[in-house]
N, C-alpha and C. Protein backbone atom coordinates (compact mmCIF):
# COMPACT_ATOMS: atom_id res chain seq x y z
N UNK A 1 0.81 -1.19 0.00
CA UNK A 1 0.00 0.00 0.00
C UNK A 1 0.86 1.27 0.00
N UNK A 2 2.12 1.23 0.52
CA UNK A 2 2.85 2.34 0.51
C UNK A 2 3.92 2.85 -0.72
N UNK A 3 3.16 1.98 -1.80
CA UNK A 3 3.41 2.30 -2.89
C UNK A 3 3.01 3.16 -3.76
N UNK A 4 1.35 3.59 -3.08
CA UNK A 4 0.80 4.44 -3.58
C UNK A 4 1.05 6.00 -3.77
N UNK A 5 1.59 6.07 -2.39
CA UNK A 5 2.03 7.46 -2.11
C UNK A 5 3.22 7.93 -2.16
N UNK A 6 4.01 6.94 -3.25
CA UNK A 6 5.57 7.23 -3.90
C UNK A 6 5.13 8.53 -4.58
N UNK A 7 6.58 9.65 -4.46
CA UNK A 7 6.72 10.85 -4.81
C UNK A 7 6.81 10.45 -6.28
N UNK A 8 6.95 11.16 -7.58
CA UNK A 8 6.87 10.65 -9.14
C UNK A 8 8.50 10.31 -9.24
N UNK A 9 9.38 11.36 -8.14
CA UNK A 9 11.17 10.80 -8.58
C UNK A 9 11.53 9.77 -7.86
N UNK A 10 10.67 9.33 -6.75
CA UNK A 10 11.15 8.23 -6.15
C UNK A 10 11.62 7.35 -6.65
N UNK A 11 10.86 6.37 -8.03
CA UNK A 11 11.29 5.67 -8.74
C UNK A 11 12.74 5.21 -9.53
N UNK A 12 13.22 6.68 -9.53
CA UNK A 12 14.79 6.15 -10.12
C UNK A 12 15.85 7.11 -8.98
N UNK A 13 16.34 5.76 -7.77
CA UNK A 13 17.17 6.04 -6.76
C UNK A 13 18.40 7.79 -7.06
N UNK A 14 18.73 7.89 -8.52
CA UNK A 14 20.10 9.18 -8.48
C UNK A 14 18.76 10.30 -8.57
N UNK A 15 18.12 10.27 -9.32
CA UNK A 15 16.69 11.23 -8.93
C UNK A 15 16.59 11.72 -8.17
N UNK A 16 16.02 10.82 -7.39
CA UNK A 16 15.81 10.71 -5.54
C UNK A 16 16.61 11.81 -5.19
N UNK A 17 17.72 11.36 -5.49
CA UNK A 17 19.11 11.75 -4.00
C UNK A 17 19.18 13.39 -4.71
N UNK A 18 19.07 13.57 -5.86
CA UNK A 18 19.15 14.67 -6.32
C UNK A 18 18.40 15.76 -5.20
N UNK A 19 17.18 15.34 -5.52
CA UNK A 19 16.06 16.07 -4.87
C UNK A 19 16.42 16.18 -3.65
N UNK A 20 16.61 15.31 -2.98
CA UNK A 20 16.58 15.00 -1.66
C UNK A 20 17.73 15.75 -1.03
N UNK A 21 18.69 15.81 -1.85
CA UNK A 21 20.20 16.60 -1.25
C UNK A 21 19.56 18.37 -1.90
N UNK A 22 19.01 18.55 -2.99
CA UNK A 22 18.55 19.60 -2.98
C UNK A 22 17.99 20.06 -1.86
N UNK A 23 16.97 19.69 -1.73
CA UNK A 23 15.86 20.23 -0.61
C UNK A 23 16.73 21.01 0.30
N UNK A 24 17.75 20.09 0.89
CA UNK A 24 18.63 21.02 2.36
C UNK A 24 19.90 22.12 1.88
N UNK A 25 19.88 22.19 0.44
CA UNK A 25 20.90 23.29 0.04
C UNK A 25 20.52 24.42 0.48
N UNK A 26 21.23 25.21 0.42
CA UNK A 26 21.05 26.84 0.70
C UNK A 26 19.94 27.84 -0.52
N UNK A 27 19.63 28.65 -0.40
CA UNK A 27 18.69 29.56 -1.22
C UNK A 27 19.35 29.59 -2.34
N UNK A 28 20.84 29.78 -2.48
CA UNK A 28 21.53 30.06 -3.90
C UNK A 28 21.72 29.46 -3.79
N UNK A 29 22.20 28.37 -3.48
CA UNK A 29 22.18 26.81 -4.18
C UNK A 29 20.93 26.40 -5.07
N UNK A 30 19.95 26.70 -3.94
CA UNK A 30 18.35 26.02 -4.70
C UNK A 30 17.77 27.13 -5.81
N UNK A 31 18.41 28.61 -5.81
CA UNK A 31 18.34 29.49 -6.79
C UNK A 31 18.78 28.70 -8.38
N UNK A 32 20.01 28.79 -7.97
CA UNK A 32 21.09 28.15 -9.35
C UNK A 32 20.67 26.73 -9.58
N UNK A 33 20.43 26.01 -8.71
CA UNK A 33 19.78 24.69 -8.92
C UNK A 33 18.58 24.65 -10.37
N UNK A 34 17.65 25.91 -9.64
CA UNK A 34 16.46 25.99 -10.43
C UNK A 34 16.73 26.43 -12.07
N UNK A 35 17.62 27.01 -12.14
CA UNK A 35 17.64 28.08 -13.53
C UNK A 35 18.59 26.47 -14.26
N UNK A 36 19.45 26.17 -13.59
CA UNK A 36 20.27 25.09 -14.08
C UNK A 36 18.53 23.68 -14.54
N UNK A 37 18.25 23.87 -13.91
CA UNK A 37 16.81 22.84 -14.17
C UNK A 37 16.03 23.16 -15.22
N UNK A 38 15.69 24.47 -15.47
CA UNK A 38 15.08 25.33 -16.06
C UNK A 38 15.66 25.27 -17.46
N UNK A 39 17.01 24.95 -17.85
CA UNK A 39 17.31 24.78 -19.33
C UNK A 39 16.94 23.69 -20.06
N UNK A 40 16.18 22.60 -18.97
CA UNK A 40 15.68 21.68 -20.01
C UNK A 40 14.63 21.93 -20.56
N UNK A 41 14.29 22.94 -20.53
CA UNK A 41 12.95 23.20 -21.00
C UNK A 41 12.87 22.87 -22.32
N UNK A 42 14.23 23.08 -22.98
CA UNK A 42 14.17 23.44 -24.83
C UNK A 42 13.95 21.78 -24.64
N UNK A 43 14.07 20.65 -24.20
CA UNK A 43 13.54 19.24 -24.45
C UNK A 43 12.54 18.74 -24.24
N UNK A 44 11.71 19.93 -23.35
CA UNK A 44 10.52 19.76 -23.14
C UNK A 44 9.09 20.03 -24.24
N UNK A 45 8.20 19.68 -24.86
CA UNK A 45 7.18 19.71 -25.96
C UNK A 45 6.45 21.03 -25.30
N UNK A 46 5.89 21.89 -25.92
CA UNK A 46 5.49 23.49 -25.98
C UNK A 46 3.97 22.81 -24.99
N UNK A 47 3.55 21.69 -25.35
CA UNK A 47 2.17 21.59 -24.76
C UNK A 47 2.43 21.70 -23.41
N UNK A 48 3.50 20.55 -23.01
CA UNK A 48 3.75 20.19 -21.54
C UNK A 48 4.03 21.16 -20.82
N UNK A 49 5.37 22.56 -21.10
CA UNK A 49 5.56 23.47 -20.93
C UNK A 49 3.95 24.52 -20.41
N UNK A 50 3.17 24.48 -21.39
CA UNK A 50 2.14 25.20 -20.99
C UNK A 50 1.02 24.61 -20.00
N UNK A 51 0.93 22.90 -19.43
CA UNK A 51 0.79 22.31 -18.84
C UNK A 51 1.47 22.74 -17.27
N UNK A 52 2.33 22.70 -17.55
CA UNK A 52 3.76 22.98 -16.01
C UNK A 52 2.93 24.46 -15.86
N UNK A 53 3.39 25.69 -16.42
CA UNK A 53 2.55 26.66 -16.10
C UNK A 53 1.21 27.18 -15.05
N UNK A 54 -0.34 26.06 -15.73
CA UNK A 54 -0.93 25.63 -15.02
C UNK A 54 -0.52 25.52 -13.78
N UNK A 55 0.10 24.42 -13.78
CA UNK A 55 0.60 23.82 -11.94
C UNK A 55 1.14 24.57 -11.46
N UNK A 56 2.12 25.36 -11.95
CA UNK A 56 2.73 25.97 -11.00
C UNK A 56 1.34 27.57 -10.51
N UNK A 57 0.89 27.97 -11.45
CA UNK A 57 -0.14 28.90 -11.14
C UNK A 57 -1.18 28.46 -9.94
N UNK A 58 -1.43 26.71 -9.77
CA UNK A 58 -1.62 26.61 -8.80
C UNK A 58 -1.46 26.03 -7.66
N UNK A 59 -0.33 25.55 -7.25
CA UNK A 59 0.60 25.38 -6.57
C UNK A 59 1.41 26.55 -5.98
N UNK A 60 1.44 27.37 -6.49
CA UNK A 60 2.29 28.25 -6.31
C UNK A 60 2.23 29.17 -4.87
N UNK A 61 3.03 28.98 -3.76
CA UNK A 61 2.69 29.47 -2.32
C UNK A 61 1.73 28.72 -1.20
N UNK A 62 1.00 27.71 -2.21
CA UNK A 62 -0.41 27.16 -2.02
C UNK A 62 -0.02 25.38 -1.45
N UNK A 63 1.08 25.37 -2.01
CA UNK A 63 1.05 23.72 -1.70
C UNK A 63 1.95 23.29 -0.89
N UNK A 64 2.01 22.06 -0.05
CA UNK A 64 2.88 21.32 0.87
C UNK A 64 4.01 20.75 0.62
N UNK A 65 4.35 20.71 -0.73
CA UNK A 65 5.99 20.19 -1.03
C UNK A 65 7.40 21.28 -0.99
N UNK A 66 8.04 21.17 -0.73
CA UNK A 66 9.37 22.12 -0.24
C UNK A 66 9.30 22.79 -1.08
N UNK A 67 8.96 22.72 -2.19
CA UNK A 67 9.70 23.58 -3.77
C UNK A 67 8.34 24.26 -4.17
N UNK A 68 6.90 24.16 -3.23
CA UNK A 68 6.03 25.18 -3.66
C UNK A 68 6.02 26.58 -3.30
N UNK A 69 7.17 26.73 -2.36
CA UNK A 69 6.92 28.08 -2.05
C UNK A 69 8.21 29.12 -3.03
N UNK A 70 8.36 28.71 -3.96
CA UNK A 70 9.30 29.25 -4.45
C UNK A 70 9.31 28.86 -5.92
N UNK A 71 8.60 29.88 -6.77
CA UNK A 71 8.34 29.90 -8.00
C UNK A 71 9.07 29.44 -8.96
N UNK A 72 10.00 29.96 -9.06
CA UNK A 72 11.35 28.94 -9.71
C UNK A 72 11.19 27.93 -9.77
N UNK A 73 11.59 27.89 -8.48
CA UNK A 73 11.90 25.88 -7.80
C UNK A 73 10.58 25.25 -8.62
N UNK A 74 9.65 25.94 -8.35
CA UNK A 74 8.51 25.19 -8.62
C UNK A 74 8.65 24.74 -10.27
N UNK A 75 8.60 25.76 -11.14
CA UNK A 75 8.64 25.47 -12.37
C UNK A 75 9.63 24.44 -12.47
N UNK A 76 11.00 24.81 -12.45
CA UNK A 76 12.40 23.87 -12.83
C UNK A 76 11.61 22.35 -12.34
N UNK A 77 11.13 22.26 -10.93
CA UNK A 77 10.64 20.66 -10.40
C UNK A 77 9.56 20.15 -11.18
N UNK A 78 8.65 20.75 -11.88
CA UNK A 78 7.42 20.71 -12.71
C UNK A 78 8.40 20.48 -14.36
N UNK A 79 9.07 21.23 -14.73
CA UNK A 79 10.17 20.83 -16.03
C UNK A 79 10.46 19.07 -15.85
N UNK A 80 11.22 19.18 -14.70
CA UNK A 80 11.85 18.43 -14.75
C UNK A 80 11.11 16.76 -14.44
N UNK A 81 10.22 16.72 -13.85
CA UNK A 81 8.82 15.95 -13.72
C UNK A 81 8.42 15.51 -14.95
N UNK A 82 8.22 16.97 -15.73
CA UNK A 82 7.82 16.55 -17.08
C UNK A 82 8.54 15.67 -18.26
N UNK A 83 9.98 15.90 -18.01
CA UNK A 83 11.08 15.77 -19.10
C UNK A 83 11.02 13.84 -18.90
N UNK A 84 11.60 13.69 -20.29
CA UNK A 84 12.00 12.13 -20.25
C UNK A 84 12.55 11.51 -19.40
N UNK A 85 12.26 10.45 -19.11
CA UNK A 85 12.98 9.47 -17.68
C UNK A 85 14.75 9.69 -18.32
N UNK A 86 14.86 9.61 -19.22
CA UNK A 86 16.41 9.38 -20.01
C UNK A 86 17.12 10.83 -19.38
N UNK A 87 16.50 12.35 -19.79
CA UNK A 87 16.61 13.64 -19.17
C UNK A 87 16.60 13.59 -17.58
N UNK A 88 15.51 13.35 -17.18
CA UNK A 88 15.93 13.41 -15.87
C UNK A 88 16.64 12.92 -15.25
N UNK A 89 17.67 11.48 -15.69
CA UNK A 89 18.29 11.16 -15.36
C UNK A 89 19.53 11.44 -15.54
N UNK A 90 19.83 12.31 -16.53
CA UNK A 90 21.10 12.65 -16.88
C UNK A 90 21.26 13.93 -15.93
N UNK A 91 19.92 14.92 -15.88
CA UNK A 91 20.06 16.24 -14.97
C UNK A 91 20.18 15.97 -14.19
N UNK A 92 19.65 14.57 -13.55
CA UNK A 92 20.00 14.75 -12.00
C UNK A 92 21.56 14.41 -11.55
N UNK A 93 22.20 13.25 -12.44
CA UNK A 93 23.52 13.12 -13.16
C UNK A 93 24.16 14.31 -12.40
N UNK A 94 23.77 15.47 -13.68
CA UNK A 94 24.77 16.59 -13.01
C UNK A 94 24.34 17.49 -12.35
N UNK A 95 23.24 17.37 -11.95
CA UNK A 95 22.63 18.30 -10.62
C UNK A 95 23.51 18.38 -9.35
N UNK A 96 23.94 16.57 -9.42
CA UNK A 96 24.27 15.60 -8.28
C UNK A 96 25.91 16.28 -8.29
N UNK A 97 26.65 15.82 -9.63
CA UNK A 97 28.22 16.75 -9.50
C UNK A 97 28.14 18.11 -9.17
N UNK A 98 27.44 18.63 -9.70
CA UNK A 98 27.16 20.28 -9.52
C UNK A 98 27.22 20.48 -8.31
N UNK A 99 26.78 19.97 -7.70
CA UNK A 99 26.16 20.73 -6.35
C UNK A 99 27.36 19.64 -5.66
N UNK A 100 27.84 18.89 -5.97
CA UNK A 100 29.30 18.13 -4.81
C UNK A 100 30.35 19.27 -5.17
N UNK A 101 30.56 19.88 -6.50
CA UNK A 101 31.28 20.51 -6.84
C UNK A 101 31.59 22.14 -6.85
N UNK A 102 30.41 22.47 -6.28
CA UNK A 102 30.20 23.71 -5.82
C UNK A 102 30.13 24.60 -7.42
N UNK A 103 29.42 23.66 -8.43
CA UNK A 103 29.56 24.45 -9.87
C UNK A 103 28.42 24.85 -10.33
N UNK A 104 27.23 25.20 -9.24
CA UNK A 104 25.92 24.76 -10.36
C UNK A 104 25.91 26.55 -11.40
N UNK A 105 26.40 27.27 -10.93
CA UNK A 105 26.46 28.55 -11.69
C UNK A 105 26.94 28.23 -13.27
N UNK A 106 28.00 27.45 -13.09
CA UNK A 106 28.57 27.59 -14.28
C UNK A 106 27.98 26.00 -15.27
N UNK A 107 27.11 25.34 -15.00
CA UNK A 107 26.35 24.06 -15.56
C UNK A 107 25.68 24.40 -16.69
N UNK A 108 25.42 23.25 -17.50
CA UNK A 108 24.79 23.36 -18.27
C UNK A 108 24.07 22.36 -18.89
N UNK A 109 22.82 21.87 -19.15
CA UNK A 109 22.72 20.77 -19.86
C UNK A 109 22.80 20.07 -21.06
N UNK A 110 23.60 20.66 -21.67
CA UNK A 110 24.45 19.67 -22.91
C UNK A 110 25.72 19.51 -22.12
């Protein structure tokens, strides 16, 4: 039964840890985190994009997960939700160095 109420990144463990080591970063960490998240957008389809929008319009300040109170965060986590299991796994890839490496300013996803 406690399968039901798996988060959507739970499923692939470097995901996870992404998020999960996000959450306790600092504001500019989770700033640069977001905009660094935020470039997958160009892999993202124009519908889904305007989909994420939606959510975040209502979610936004309104909801119980760490990353709703912070518009950014919100979108980049809603991007990145959206993007291919293959994408999210590579962002979280280097979300994961980024942020061991103290580089997320200078990241990029290609």
């Amino acid at each position: 039964m406690a399968e039901a109420y798996r988060r959507w990144y739970d499923n692939d463990p470097i995901l996870k840890e992404a998020l999960e080591l996000l959450k306790l970063q600092t504001d500019d960490t989770k700033s640069a985190a977001a905009e660094f998240i935020i470039s997958l957008q160009e892999q993202v389809a124009q519908d889904v994009i305007e989909r994420i929008y939606d959510i975040t319009q209502k979610f936004s300040k309104t909801g119980n997960r760490w990353y709703d109170n912070d518009p950014v965060m919100l979108k980049a986590i809603e991007l990145l939700r959206a993007a291919p299991p293959k994408t999210q796994r590579i962002a979280a890839l280097k979300l994961l160095l980024a942020m061991e490496n103290d580089t997320l300013e200078n990241s990029e996803t290609e």
